[in-house]
C-alpha atoms as a PDB file:
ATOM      1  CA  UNK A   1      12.930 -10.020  41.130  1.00  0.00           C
ATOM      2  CA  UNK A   2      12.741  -9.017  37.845  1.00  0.00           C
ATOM      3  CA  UNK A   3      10.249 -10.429  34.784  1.00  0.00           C
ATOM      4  CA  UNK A   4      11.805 -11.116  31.495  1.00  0.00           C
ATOM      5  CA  UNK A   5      10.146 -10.291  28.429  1.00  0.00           C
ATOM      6  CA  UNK A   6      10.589 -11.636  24.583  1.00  0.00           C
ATOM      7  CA  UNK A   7      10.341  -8.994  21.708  1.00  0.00           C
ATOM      8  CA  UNK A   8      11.692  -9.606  18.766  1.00  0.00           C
ATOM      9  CA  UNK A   9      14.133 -12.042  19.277  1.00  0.00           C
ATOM     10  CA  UNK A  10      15.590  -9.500  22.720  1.00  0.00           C
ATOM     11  CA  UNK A  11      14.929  -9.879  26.114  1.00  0.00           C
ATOM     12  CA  UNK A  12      13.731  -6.906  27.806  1.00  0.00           C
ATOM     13  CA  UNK A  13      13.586  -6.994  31.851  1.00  0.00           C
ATOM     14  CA  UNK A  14      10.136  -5.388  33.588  1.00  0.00           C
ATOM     15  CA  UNK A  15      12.008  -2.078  33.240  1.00  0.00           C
ATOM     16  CA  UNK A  16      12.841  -1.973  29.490  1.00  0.00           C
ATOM     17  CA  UNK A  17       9.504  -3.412  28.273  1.00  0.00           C
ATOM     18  CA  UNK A  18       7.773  -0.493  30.580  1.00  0.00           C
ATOM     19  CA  UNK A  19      10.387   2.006  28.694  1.00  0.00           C
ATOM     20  CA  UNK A  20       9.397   0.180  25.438  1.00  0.00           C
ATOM     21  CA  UNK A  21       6.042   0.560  25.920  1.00  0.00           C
ATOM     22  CA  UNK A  22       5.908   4.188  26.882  1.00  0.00           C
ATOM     23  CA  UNK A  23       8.223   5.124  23.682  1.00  0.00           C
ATOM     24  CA  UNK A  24       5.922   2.824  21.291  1.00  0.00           C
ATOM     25  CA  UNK A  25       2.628   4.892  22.967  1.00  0.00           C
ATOM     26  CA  UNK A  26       4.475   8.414  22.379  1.00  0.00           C
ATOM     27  CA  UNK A  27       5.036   7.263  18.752  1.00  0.00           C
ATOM     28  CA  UNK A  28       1.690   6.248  18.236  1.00  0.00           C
ATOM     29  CA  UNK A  29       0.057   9.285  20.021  1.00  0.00           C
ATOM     30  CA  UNK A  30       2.682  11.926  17.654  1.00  0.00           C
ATOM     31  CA  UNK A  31       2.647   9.920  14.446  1.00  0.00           C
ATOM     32  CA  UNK A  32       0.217   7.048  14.458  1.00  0.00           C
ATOM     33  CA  UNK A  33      -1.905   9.473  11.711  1.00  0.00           C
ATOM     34  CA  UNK A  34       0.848   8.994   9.032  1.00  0.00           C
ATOM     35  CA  UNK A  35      -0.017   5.059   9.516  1.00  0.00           C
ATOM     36  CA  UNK A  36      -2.315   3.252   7.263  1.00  0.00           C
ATOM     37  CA  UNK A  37      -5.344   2.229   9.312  1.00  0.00           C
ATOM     38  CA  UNK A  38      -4.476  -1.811   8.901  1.00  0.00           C
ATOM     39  CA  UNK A  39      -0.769  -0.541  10.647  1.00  0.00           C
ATOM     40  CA  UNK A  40      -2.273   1.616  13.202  1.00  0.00           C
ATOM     41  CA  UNK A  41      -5.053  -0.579  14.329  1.00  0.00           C
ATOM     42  CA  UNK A  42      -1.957  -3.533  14.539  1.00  0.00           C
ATOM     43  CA  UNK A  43      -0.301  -1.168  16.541  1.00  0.00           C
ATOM     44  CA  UNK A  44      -2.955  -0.663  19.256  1.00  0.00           C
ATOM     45  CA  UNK A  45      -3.576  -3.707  19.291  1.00  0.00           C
ATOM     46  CA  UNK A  46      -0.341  -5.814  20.294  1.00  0.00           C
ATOM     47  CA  UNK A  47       2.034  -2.288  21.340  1.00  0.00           C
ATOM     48  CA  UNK A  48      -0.944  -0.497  23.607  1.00  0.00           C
ATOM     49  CA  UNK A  49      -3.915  -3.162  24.230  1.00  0.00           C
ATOM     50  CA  UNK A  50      -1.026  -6.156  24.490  1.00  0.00           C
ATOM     51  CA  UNK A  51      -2.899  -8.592  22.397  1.00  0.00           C
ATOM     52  CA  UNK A  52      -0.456 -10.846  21.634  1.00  0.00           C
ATOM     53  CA  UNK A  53       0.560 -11.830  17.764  1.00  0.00           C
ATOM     54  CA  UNK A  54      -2.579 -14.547  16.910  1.00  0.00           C
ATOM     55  CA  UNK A  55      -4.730 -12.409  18.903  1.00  0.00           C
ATOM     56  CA  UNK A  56      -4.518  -9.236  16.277  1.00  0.00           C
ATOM     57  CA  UNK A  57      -3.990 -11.748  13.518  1.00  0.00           C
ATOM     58  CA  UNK A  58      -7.437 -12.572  14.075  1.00  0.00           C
ATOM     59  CA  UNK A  59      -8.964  -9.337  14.898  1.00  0.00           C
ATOM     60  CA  UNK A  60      -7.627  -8.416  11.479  1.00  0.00           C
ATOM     61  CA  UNK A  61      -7.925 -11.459   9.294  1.00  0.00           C
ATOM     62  CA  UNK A  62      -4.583 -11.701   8.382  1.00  0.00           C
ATOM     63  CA  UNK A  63      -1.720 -14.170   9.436  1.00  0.00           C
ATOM     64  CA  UNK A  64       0.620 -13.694  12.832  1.00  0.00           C
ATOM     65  CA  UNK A  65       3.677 -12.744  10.132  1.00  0.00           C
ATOM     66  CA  UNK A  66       1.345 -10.430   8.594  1.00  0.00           C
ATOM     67  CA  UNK A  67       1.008  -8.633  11.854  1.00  0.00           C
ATOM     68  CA  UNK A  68       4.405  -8.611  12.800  1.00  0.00           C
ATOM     69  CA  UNK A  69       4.989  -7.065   9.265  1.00  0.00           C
ATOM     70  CA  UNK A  70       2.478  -4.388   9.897  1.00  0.00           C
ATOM     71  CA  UNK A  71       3.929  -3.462  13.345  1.00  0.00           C
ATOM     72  CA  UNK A  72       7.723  -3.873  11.727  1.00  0.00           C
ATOM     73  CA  UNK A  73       6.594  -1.220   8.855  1.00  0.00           C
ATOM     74  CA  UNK A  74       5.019   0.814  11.388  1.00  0.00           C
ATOM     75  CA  UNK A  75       7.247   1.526  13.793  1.00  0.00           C
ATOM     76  CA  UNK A  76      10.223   2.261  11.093  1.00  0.00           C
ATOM     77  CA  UNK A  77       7.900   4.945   9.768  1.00  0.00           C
ATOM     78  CA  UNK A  78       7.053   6.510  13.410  1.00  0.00           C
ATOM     79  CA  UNK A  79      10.758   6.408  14.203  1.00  0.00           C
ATOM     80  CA  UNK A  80      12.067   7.501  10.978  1.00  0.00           C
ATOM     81  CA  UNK A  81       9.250  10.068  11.429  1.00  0.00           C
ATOM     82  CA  UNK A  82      10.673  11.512  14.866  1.00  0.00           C
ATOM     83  CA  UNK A  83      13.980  11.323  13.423  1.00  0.00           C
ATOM     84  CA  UNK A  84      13.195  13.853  10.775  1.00  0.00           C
ATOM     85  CA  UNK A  85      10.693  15.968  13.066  1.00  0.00           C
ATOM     86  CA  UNK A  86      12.096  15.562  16.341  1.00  0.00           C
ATOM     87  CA  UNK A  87       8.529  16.546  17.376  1.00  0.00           C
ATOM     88  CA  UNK A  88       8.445  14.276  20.694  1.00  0.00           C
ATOM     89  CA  UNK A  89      12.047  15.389  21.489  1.00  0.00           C
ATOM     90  CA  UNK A  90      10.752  19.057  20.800  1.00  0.00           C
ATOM     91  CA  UNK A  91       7.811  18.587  23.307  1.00  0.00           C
ATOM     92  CA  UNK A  92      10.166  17.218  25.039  1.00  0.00           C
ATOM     93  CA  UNK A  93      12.342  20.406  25.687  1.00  0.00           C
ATOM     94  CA  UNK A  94       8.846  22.607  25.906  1.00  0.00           C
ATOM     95  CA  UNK A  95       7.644  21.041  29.043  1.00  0.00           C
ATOM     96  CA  UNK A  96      11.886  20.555  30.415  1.00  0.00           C
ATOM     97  CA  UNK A  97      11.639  24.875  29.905  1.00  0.00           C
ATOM     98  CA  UNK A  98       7.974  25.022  31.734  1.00  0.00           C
ATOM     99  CA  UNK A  99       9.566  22.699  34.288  1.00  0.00           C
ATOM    100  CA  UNK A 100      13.047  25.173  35.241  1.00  0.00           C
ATOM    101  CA  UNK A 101      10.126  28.447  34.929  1.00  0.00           C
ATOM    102  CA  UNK A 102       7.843  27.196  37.167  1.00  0.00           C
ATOM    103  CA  UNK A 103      10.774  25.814  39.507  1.00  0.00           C
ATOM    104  CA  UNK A 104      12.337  29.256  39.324  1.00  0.00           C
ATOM    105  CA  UNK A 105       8.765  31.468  39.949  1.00  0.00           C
ATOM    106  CA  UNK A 106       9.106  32.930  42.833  1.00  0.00           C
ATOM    107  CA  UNK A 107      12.840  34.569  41.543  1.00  0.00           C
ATOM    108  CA  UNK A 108      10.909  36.410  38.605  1.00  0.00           C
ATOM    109  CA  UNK A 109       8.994  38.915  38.147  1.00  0.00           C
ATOM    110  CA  UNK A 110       4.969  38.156  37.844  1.00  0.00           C
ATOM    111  CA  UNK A 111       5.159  40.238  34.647  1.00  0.00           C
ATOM    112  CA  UNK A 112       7.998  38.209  32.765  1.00  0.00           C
ATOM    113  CA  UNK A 113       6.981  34.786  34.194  1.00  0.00           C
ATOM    114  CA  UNK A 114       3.242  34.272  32.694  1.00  0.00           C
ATOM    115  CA  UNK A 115       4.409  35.940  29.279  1.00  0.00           C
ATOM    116  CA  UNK A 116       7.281  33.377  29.000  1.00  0.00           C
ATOM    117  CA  UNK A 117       4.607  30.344  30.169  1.00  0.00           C
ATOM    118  CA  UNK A 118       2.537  31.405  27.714  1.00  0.00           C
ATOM    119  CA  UNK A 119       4.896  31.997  24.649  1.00  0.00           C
ATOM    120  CA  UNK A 120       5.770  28.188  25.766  1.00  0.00           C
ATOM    121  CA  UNK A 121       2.303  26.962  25.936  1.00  0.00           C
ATOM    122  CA  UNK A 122       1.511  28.583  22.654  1.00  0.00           C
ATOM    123  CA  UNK A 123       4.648  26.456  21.278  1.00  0.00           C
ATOM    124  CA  UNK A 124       3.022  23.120  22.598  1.00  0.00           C
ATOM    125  CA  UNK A 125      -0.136  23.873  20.536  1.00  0.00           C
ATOM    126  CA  UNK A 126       1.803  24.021  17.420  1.00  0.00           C
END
């Protein structure tokens, strides 16, 4: 059986909200510095924490709309954000490449393996 949930106006089942919740966190994580501290502590708040609406409202002494106008704001900037960096979708496509190395180890040489890893690794720093 599967648990509805409202968001904006939508309903998401138990699976989409999850899938919601982890792309909301990954913004945060990647971009939440861009944010102005009123935005990013809305954010945690009611997208990671899962205060709901009155319960940031009046951690942050504003109104419910107010809120919902922070989060709105935010969450166009951290997706407009990725859509000009593609940073999550790069890191992404680093760990997909560590994934098909280290599933393919044993048919390459020792040599040629931990250079590659770390070239990759040294990408996921940057």
């Amino acid at each position: 059986m599967h648990k509805l949930h409202t968001t904006g106006g939508f309903i998401l089942s138990d699976k989409d909200h999850l899938t919601q919740r982890i792309k909301d966190g990954l913004l945060l994580d990647t971009y939440g510095s861009l944010l102005t501290e009123k935005q990013r502590e809305a954010c945690e708040m009611v997208l990671l924490q899962d205060l709901s609406l009155a319960e940031a409202a009046e951690a942050l002494c504003v109104s419910r709309q107010g809120v919902h106008d922070l989060i709105t704001r935010a969450k166009e900037h951290m997706e407009e954000s990725e859509k000009s960096l593609g940073l999550i979708e790069k890191e992404h496509g680093l760990e997909q490449m560590i994934k098909v190395l280290d599933d393919n180890r044993d048919r390459l040489p020792d040599d040629f393996y931990k250079t590659f890893k770390n070239m990759l690794a040294a990408q996921g720093e940057h």
